[in-house]
Protein backbone atom coordinates (compact mmCIF):
# COMPACT_ATOMS: atom_id res chain seq x y z
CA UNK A 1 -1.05 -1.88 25.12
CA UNK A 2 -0.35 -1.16 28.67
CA UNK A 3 1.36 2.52 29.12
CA UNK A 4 4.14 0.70 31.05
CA UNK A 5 5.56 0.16 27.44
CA UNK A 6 8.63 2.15 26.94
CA UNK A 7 8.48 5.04 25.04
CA UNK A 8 9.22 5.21 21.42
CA UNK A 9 10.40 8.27 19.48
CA UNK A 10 9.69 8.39 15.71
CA UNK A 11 11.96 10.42 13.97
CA UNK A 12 10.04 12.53 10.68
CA UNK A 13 12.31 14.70 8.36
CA UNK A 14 10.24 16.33 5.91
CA UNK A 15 10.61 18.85 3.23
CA UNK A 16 7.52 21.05 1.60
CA UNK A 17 5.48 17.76 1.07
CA UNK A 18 2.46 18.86 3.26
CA UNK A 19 0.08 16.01 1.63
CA UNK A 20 2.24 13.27 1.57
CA UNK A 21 3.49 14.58 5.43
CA UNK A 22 -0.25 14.17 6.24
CA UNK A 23 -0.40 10.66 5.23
CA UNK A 24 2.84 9.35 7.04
CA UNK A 25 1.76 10.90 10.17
CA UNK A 26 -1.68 9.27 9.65
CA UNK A 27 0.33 5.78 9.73
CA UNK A 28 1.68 6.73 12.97
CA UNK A 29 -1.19 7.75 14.91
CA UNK A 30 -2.92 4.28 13.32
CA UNK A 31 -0.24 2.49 15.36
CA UNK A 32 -1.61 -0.08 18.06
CA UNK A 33 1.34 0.58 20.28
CA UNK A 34 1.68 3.44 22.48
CA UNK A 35 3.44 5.89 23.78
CA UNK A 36 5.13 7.40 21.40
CA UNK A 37 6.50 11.15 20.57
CA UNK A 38 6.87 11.87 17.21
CA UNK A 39 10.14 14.16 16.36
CA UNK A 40 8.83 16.41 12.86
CA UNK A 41 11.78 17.93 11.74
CA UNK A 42 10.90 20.68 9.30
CA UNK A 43 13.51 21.55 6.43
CA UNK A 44 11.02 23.58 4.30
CA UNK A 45 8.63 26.41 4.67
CA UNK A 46 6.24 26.77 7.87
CA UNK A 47 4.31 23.97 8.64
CA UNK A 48 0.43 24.38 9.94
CA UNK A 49 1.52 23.05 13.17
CA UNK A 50 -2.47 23.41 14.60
CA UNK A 51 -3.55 20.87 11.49
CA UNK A 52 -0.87 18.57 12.53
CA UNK A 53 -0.96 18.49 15.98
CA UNK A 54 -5.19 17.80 15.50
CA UNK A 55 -3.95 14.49 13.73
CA UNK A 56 -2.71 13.00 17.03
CA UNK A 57 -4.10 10.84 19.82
CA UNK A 58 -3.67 10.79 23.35
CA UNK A 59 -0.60 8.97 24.30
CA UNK A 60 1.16 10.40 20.96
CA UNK A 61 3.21 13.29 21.74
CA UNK A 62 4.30 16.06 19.18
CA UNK A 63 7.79 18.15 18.95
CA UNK A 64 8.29 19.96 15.40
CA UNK A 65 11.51 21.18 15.40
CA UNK A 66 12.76 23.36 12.39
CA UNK A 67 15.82 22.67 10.94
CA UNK A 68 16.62 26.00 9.05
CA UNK A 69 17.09 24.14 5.69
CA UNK A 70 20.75 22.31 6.71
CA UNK A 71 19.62 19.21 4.88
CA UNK A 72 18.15 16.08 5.53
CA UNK A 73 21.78 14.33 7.57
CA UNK A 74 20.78 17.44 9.50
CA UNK A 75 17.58 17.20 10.16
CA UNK A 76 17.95 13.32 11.52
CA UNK A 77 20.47 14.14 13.74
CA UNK A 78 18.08 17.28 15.08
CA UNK A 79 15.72 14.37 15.56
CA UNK A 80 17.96 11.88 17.59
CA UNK A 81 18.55 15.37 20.14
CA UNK A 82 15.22 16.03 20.46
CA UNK A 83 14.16 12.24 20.83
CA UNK A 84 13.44 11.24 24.74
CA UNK A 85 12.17 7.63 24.09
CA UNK A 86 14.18 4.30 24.65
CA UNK A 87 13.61 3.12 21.39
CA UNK A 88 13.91 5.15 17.62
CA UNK A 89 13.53 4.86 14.32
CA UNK A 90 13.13 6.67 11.23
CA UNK A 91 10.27 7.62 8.67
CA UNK A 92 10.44 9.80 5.62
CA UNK A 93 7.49 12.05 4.75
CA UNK A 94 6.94 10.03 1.36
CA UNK A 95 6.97 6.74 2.96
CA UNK A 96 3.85 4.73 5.84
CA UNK A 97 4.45 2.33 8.41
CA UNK A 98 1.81 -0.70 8.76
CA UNK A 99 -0.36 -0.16 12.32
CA UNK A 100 1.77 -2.98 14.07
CA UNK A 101 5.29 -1.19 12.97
CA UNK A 102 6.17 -0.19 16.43
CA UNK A 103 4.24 -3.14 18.10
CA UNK A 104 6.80 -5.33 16.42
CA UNK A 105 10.02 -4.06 16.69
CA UNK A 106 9.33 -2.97 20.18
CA UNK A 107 7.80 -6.47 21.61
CA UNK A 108 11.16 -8.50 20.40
CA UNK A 109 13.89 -5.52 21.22
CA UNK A 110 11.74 -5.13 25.18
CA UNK A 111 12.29 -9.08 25.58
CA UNK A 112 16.18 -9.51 24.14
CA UNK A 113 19.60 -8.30 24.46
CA UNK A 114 20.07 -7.05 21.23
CA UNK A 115 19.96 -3.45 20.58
CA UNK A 116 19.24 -2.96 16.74
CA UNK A 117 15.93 -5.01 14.87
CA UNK A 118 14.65 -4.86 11.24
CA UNK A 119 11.24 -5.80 9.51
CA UNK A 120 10.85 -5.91 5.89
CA UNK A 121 9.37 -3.45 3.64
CA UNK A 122 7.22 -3.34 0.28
CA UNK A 123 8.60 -0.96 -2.72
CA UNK A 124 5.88 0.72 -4.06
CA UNK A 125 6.22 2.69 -7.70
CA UNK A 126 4.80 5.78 -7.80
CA UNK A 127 4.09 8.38 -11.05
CA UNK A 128 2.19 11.37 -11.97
CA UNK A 129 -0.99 10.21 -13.99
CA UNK A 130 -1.71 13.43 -15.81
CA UNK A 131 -5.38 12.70 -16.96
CA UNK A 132 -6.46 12.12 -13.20
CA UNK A 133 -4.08 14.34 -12.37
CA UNK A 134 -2.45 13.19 -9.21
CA UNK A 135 0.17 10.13 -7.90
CA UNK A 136 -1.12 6.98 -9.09
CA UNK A 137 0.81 3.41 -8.02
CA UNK A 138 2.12 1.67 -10.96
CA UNK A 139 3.53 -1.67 -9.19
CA UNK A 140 4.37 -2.75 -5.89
CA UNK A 141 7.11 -5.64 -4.46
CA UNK A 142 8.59 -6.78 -1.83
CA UNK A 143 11.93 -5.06 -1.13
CA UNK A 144 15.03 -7.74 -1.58
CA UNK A 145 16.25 -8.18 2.37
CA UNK A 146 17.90 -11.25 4.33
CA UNK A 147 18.95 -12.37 7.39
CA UNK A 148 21.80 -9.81 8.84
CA UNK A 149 25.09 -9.88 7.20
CA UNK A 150 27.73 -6.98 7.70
CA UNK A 151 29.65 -7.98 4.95
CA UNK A 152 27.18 -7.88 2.45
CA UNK A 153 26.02 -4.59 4.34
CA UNK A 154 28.95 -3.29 3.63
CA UNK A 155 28.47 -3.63 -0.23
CA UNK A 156 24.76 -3.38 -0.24
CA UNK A 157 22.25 -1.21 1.93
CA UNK A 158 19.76 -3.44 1.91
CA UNK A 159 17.99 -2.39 4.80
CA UNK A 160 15.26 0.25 4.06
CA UNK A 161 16.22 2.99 7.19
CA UNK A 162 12.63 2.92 8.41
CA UNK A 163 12.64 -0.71 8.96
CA UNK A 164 14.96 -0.26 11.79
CA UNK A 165 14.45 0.54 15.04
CA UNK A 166 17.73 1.30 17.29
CA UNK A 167 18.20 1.40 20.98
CA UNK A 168 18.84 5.04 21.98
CA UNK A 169 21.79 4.41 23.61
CA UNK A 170 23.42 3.31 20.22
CA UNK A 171 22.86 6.21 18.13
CA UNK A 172 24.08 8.50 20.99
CA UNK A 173 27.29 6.08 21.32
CA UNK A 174 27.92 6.12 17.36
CA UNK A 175 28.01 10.17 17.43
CA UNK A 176 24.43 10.05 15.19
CA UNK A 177 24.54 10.51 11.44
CA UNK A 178 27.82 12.18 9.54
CA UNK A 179 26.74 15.45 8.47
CA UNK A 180 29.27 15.04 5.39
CA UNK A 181 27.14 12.34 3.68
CA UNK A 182 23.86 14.26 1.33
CA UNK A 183 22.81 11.02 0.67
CA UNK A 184 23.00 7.59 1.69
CA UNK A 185 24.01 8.71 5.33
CA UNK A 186 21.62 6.28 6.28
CA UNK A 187 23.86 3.45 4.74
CA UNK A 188 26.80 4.78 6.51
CA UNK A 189 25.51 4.82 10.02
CA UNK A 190 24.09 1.39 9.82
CA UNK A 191 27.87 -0.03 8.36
CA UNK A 192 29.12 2.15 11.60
CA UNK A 193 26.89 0.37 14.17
CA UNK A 194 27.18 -2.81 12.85
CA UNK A 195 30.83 -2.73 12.90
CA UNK A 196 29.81 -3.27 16.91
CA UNK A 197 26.48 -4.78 17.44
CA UNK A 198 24.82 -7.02 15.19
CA UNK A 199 21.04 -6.48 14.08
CA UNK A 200 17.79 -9.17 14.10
CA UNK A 201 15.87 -9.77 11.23
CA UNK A 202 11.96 -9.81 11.50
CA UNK A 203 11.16 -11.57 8.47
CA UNK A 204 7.31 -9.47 8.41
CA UNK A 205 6.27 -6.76 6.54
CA UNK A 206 5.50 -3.20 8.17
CA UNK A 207 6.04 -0.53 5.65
CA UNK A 208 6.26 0.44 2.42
CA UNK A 209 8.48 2.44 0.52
CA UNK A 210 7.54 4.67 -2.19
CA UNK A 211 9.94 4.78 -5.42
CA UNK A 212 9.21 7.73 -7.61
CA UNK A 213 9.25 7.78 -11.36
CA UNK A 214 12.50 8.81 -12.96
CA UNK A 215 10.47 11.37 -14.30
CA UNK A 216 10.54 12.74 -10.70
CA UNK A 217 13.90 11.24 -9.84
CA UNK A 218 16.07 12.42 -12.63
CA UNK A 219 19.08 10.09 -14.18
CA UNK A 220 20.72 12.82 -12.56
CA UNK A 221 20.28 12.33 -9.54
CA UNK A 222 21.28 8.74 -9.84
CA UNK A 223 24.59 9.78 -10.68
CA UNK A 224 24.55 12.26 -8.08
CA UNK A 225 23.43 8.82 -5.55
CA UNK A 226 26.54 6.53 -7.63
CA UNK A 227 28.90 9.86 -6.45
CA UNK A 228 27.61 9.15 -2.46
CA UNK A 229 28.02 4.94 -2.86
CA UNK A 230 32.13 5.99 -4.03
CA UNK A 231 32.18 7.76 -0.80
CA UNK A 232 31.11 5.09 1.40
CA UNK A 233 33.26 2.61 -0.19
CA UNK A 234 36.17 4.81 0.11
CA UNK A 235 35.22 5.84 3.46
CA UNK A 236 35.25 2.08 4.72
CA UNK A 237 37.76 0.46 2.46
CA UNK A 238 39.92 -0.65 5.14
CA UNK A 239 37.02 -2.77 5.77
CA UNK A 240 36.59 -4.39 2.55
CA UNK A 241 38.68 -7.40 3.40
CA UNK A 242 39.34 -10.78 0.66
CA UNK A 243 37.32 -12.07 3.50
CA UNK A 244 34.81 -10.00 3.60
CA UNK A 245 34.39 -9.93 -0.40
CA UNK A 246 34.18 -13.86 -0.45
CA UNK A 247 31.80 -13.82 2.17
CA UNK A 248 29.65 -11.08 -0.06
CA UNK A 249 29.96 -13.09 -2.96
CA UNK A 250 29.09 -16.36 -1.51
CA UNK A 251 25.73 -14.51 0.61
CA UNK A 252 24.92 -12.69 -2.30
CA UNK A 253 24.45 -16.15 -4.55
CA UNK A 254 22.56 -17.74 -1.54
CA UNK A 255 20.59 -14.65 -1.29
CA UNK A 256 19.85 -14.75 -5.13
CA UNK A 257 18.79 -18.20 -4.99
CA UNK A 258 16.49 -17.81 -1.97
CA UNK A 259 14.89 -14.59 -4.07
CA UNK A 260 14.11 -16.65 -6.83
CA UNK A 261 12.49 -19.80 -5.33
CA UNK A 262 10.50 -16.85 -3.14
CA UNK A 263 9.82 -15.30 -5.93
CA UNK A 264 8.70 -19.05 -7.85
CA UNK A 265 6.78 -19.99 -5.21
CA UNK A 266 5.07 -15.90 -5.07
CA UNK A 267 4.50 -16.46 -8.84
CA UNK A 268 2.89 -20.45 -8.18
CA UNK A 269 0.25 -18.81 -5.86
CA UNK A 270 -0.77 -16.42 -7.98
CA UNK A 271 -1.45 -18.31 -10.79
CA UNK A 272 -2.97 -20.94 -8.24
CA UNK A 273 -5.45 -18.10 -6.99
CA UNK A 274 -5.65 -16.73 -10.58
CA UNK A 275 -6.59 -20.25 -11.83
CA UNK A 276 -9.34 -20.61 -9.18
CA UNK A 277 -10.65 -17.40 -10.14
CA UNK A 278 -10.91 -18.92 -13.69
CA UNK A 279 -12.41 -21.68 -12.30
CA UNK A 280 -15.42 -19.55 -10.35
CA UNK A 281 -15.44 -17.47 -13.94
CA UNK A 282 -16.34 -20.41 -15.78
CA UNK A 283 -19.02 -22.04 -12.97
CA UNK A 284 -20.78 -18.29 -13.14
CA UNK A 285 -21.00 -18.24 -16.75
CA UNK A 286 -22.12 -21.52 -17.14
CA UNK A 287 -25.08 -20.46 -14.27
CA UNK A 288 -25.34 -17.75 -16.71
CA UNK A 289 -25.98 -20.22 -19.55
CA UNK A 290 -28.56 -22.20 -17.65
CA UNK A 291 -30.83 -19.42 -16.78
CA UNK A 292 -30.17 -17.67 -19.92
CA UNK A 293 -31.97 -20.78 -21.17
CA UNK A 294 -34.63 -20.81 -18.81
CA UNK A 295 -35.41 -17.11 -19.54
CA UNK A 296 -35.67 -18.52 -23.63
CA UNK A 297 -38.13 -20.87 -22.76
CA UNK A 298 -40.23 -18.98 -20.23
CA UNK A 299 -39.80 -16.40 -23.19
CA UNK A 300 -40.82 -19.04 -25.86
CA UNK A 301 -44.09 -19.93 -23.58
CA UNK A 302 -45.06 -16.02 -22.82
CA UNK A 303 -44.79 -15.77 -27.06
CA UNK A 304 -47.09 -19.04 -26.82
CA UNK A 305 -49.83 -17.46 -24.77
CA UNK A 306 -49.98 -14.14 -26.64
CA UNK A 307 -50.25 -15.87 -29.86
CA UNK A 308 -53.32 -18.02 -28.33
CA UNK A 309 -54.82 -14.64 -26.22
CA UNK A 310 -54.42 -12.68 -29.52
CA UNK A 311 -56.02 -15.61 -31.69
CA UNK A 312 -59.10 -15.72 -28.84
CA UNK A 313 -59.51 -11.96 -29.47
CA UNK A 314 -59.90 -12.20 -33.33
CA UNK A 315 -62.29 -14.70 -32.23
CA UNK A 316 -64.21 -12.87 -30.34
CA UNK A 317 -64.17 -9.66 -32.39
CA UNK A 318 -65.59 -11.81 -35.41
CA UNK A 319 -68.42 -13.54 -33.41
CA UNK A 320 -68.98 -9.36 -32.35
CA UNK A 321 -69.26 -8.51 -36.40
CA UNK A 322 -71.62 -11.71 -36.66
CA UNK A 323 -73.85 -10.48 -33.85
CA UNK A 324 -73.80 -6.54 -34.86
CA UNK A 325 -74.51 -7.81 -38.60
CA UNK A 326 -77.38 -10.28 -37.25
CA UNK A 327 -78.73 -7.77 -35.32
CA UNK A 328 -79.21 -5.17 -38.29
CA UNK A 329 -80.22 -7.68 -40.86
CA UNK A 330 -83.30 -8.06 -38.61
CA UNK A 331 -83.52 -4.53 -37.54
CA UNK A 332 -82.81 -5.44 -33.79
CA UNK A 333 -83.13 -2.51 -32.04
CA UNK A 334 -80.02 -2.41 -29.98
CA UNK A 335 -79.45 -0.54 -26.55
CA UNK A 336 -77.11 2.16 -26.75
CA UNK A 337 -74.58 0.65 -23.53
CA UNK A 338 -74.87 -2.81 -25.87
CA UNK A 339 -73.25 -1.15 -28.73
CA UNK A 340 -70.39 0.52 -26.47
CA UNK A 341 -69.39 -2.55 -25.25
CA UNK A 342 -69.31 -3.88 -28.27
CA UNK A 343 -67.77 -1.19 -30.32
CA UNK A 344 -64.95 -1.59 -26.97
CA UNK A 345 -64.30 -5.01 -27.89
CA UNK A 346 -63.86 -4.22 -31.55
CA UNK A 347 -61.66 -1.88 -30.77
């Protein structure tokens, strides 16, 4: 893309994950869009800022900024000062972005008036496999999304935070993330925005985000996350209309219906591909069949001939016996290189 592109900064909070750091930045610098400045905010020990910075191309700046352990509300908002480009968005250190991430948010946001845009996402499960010893996916699906709706925002974050991409001038105006929210802080500054400017949908997929096992994520901590959905609710309350709860209610069926016939019609092509893979199964084993049989007969015909060649050398070695025993029976002196060839074909 032409460097006349507006800049895009690319907000990374991470937290003593060095390998999974490595391959979220490594999604980034994949990106076919440039410029763009990544913002690595550090909440955990010292990076090896010389291994990192190698990762990047030209055209892809590099700020790591540490954030002194404050948290990770902390650490975005660290980001959003730091950030320079037009554009932002968001990416956790456990979580990619697909190569045209940036390209597509970018392209529609550059060529309309609205200010916030979303793709979609894929969940990916993730768990510690302890004979290979190291993260193995379990499943991956689509993440649940739909066409914007505050009031069902308001209920439901249903926006993964790296999907989105915000105008700068937004986040400034909204005062950046509340630093009272631990988790879903995210959630909260999306309900805050949207309470002003409504966001596009880009029904593609551009990222995935990983889910660990609750062997990793404790049932703890999903209490802990149940404690921070309270506090959103009771921090936007007055917002919770009947309206808005009708509306909810009435999206969220629609919703639910349009997740299940995707989810039919995801389920039809896979058993139409698995079916045709049944079909080219059965087509190679029968090809299998046939020149199994052809091997049998060329087999059967190969046991033919050495029965015959074996039956001409018992021939031969008899008429030998007859000569040898004519030849002493009338004291035939017989050469010496006579007798070796003979004694060779006996033998």
């Amino acid at each position: 893309m032409s460097n006349t592109n507006p800049l895009i900064s690319i907000i990374v909070r991470t937290k003593d994950r060095p390998k999974l750091l490595k391959r979220a930045l490594e999604s980034i610098v994949a990106q076919d869009y440039s410029p763009i400045e990544v913002v690595l905010v550090n909440d955990g020990e010292r990076l090896n800022e010389d291994e990192i910075a190698n990762l990047f191309n030209e055209g892809q700046g590099l700020k790591i900024v540490d954030n002194l352990g404050r948290g990770r509300t902390v650490a975005a908002n660290e980001g959003i000062r730091h950030a320079t480009g037009q554009f932002v968005c968001f990416l956790d250190d456990d979580d990619i972005i697909y190569p045209d991430h940036v390209s597509t948010l970018t392209g529609f946001l550059s060529r309309s008036d609205y200010r916030i845009a979303y793709t979609e996402s894929v969940f990916v499960h993730v768990e510690y496999d302890p004979e290979k010893k190291e993260m193995v996916e379990t499943k991956r699906y689509p993440a649940r999304t739909m066409d914007f709706s505050r009031e069902t925002l308001l209920f439901y974050n249903y926006i993964p935070f790296m999907c989105l991409m915000f105008q700068r001038d937004v986040l400034d105006e909204a005062g950046g993330l509340d630093e009272s929210f631990d988790m879903c802080e995210d959630w909260d500054l999306t309900i805050r925005i949207s309470s002003k400017y409504p966001f596009y949908h880009i029904g593609k997929v551009t990222s995935e985000y990983s889910i660990w096992s609750r062997d990793i994520q404790s049932i703890r901590n999903n209490e802990v996350l149940h404690g921070w959905r309270k506090k959103i609710y009771e921090k936007h309350h007055a917002d919770l209309t009947p309206d808005v709860i009708a509306e909810f209610i009435f999206n969220g069926y629609w919703h639910s219906v349009k997740f299940m016939e995707d989810y039919k019609r995801e389920l039809e092509e896979k058993i139409r591909e698995q079916e045709e893979e049944i079909m080219k199964s059965k087509e190679r084993i029968k090809t299998l069949v046939e020149e199994n049989r052809q091997l049998k007969k060329k087999e059967e015909i190969l046991r033919t001939e050495k029965t015959e060649l074996w039956q001409r050398v018992e021939e031969l070695q008899r008429s030998v016996r007859e000569w040898e025993s004519f030849a002493r029976d009338r004291a035939i002196r017989v050469p010496p290189s006579i007798k070796k060839f003979l004694k060779k074909l006996l033998h």
